[in-house]
C-alpha atoms as a PDB file:
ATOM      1  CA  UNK A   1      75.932  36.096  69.453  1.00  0.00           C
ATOM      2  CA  UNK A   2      73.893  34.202  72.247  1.00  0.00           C
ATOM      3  CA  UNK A   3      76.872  32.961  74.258  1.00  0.00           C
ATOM      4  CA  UNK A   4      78.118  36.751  74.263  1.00  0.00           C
ATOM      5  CA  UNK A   5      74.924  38.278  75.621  1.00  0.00           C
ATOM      6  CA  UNK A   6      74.561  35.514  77.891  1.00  0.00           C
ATOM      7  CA  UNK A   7      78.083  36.721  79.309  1.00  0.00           C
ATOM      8  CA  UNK A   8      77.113  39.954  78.885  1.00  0.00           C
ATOM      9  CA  UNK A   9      73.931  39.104  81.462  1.00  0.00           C
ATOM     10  CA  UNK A  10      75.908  37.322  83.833  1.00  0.00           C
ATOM     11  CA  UNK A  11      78.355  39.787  84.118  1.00  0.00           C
ATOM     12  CA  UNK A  12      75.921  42.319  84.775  1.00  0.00           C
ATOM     13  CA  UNK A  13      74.456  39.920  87.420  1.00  0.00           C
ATOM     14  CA  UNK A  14      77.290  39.574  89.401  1.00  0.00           C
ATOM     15  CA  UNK A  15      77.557  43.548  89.086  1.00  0.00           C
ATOM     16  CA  UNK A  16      74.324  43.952  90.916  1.00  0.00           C
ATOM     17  CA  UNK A  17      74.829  41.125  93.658  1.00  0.00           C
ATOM     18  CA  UNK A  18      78.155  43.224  94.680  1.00  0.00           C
ATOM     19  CA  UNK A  19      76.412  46.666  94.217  1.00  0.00           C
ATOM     20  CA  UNK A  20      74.978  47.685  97.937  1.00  0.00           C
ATOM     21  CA  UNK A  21      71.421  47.351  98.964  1.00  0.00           C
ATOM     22  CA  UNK A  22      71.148  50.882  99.730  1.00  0.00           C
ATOM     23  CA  UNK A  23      72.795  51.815  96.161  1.00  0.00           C
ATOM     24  CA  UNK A  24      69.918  49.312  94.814  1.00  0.00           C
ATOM     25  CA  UNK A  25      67.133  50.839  97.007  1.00  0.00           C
ATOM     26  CA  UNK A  26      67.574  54.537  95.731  1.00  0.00           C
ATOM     27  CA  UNK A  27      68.015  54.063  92.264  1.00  0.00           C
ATOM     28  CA  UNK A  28      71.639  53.723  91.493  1.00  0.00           C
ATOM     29  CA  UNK A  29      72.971  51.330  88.719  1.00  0.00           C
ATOM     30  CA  UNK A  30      75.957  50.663  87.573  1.00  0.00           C
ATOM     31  CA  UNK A  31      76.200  51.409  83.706  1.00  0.00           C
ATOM     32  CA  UNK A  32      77.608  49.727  81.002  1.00  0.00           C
ATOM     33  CA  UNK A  33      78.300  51.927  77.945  1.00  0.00           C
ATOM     34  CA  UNK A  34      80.467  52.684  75.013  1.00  0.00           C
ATOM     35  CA  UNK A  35      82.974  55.363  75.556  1.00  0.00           C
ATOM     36  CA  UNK A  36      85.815  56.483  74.276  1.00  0.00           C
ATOM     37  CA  UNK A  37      87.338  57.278  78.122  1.00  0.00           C
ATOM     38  CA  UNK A  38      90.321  55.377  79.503  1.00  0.00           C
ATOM     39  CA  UNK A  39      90.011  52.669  82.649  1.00  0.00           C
ATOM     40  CA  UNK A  40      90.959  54.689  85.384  1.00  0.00           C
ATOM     41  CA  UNK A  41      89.931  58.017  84.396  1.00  0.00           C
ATOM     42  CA  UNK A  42      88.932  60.659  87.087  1.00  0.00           C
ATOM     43  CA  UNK A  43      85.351  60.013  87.977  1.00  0.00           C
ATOM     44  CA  UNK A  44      84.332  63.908  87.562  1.00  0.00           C
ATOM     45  CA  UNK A  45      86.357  64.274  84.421  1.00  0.00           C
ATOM     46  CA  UNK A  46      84.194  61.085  83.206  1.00  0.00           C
ATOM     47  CA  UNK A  47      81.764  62.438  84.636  1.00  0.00           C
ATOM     48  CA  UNK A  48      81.669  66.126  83.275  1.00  0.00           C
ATOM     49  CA  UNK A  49      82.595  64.103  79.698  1.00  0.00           C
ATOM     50  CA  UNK A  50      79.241  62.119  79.763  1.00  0.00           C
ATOM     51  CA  UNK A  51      77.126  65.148  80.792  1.00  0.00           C
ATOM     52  CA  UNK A  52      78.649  67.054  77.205  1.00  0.00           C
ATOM     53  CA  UNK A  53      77.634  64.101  75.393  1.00  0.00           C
ATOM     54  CA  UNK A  54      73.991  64.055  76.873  1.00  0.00           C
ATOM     55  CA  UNK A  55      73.918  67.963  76.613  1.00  0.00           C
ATOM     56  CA  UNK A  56      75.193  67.216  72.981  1.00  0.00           C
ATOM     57  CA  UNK A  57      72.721  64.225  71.899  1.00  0.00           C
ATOM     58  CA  UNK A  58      69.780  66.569  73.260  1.00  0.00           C
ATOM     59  CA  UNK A  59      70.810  69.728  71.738  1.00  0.00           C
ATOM     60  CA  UNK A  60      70.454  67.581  68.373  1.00  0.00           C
ATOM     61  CA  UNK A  61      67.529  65.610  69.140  1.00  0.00           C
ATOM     62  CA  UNK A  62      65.829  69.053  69.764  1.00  0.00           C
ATOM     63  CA  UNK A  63      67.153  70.807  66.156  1.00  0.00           C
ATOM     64  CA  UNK A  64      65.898  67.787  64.585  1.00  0.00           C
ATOM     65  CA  UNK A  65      62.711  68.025  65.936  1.00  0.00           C
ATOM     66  CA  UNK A  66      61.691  71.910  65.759  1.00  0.00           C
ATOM     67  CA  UNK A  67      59.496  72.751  62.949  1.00  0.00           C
ATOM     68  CA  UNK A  68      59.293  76.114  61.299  1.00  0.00           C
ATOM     69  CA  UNK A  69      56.334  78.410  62.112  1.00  0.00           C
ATOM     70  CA  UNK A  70      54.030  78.337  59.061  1.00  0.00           C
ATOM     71  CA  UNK A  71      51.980  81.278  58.516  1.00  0.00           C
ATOM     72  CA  UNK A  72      48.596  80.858  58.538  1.00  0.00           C
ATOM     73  CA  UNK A  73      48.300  83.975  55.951  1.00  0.00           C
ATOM     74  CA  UNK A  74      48.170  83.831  52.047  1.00  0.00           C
ATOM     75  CA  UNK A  75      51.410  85.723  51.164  1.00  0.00           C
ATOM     76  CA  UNK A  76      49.600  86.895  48.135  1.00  0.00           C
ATOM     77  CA  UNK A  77      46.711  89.032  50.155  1.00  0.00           C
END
């Protein structure tokens, strides 16, 4: 829906006019993402939480990508 990402962006404009310059000027954003953590949850639990799910997603994306070895030699020689 166009009206909803237009929210969306001007929500996330207002975001970044109240984050601090100095936040801004070393890299720090705030993020918006889908989770399945409760408003007002500890900030290392959330914290620790996201890091499993990254350690998770990555653990997959490498299975999915390893290829077996193939030998190079005729099994019939």
């Amino acid at each position: 829906m166009v009206s909803g990402r237009h929210n969306a962006e001007s929500e996330l404009k207002k975001l970044e006019d109240f984050q601090d310059s100095s936040d801004r000027h070393e890299g720090w954003r705030y993020l918006i993402d889908r989770t399945e953590l409760k408003a007002g949850t500890d900030p290392a639990e959330a914290t620790r939480h996201r890091q499993a799910e990254l350690e998770a997603r990555e653990s997959k994306a490498m299975k999915e990508i390893k290829t077996p070895l193939i030998s190079s030699r005729d099994p019939q020689e």
